[in-house]
Protein backbone atom coordinates (compact mmCIF):
# COMPACT_ATOMS: atom_id res chain seq x y z
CA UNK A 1 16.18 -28.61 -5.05
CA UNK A 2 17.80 -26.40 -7.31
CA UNK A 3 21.26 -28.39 -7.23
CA UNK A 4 19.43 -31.67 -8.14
CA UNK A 5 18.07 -30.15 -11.07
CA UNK A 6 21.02 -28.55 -12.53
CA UNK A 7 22.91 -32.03 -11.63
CA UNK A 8 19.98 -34.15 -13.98
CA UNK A 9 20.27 -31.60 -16.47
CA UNK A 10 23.78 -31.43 -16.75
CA UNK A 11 23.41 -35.18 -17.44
CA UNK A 12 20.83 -35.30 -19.07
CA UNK A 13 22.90 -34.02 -22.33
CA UNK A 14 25.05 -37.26 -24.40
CA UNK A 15 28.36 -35.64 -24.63
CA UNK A 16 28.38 -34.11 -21.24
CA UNK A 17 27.67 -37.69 -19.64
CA UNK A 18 30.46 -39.19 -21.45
CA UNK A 19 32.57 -36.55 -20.35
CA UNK A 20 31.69 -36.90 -16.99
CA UNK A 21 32.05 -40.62 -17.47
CA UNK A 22 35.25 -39.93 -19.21
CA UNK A 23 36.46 -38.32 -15.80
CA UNK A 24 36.07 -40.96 -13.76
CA UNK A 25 38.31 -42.76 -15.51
CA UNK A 26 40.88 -39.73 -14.97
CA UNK A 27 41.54 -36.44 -15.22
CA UNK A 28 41.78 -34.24 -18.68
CA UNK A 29 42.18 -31.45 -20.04
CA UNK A 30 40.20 -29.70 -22.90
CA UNK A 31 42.48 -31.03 -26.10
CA UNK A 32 42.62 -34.63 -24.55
CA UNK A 33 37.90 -34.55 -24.21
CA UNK A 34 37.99 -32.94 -28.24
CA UNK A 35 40.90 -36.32 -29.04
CA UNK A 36 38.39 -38.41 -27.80
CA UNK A 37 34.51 -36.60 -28.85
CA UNK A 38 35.95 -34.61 -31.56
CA UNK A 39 33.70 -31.89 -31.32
CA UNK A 40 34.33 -27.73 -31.22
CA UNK A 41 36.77 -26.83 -28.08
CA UNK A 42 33.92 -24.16 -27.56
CA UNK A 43 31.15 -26.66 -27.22
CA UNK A 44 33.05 -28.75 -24.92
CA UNK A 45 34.38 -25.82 -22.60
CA UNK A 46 30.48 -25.25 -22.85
CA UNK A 47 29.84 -28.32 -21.49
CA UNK A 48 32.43 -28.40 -18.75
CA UNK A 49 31.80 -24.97 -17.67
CA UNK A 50 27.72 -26.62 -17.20
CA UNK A 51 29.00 -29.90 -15.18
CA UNK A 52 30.76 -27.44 -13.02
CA UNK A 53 27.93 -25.09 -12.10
CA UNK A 54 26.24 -28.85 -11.44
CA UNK A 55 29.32 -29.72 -8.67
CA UNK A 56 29.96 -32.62 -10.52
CA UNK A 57 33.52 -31.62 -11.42
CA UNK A 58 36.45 -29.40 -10.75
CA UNK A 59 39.43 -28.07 -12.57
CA UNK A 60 42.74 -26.86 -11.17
CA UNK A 61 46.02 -25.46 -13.61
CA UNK A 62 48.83 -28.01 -14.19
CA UNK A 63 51.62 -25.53 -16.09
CA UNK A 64 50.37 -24.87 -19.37
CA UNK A 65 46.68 -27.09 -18.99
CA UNK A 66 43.86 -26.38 -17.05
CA UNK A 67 42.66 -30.06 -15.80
CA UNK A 68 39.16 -31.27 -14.77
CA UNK A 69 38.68 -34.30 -12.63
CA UNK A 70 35.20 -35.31 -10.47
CA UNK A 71 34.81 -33.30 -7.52
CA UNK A 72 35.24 -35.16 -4.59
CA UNK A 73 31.97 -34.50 -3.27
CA UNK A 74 29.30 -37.60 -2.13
CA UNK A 75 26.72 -36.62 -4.48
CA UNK A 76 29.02 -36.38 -7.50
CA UNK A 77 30.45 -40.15 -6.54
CA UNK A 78 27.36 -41.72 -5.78
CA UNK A 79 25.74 -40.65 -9.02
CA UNK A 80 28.53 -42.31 -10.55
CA UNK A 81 28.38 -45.39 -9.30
CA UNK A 82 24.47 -45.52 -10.65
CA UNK A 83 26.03 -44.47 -13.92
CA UNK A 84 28.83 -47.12 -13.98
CA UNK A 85 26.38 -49.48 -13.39
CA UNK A 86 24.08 -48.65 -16.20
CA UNK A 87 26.66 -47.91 -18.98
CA UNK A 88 28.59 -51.06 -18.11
CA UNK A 89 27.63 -52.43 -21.48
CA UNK A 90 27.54 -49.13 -23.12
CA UNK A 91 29.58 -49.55 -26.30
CA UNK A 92 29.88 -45.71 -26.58
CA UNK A 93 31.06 -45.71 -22.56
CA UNK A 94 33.50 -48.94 -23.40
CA UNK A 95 35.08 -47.22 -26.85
CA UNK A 96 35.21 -43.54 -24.86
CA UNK A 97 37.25 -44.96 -22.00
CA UNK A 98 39.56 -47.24 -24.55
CA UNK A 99 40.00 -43.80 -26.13
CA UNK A 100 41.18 -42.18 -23.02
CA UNK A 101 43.15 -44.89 -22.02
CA UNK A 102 45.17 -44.29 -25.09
CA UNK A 103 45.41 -40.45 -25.35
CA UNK A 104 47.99 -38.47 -23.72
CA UNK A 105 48.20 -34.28 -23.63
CA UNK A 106 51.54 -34.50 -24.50
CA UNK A 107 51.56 -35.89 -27.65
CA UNK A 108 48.31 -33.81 -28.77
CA UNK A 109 48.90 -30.29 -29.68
CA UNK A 110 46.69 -28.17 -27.36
C-alpha cells in the first residue's frame, strides 16, 4: 500500500506530473526539465529525487549529465497510459512536449 501512495502523491504535485509526462516523451537531464518549467534546479532535483522514491523513474550518468527516463517497470507504464489519455488535450501537456521536442542539452549550458 505504501508504494501506491507515494506513486499518487508524487503525482499528485503539477510540475512533477509534467515532468513525468515530459519523460515519456524522452529522457532529460536536469538543465533540459528547468529549459522547459523554468523553475529553481533545486526544486526540480526535489521533485525528481520524489518520482524516484515513487519507482516511477530512473536516472543513469551519460559523461558529464546525469539522465532520467521512466523506469521500465508495469506500474510506472500503465499509469502512463491513463495519463496520456487524460492530458491528451492538455494545452500545458501539448506546449511541455513541443518544448522538449525543441530543447537539446547541448546547446543549454548546464
Amino acid at each position: 500500500m505504501r508504494e501506491v501512495a507515494a506513486l499518487f502523491k508524487s503525482l499528485g504535485d503539477e510540475n512533477r506530473l509534467r515532468i513525468f509526462m515530459m519523460l515519456a516523451e524522452r529522457p532529460m537531464c536536469v538543465c533540459e526539465i528547468n529549459a522547459v518549467l523554468n523553475v529553481a534546479l533545486s526544486t526540480i532535483s526535489a521533485h525528481l529525487k520524489n518520482l524516484k522514491y515513487a519507482r516511477l523513474i530512473e536516472d543513469s550518468k551519460e559523461g558529464r549529465w546525469v539522465v532520467y527516463r521512466l523506469a521500465e517497470n508495469d506500474f510506472a507504464l500503465s499509469i502512463l497510459n491513463l495519463l496520456k489519455s487524460k492530458l491528451a488535450d492538455d494545452e500545458v501537456f501539448k506546449s511541455d512536449i513541443q518544448k522538449v521536442r525543441k530543447i537539446s542539452r547541448e546547446d543549454l549550458v548546464c
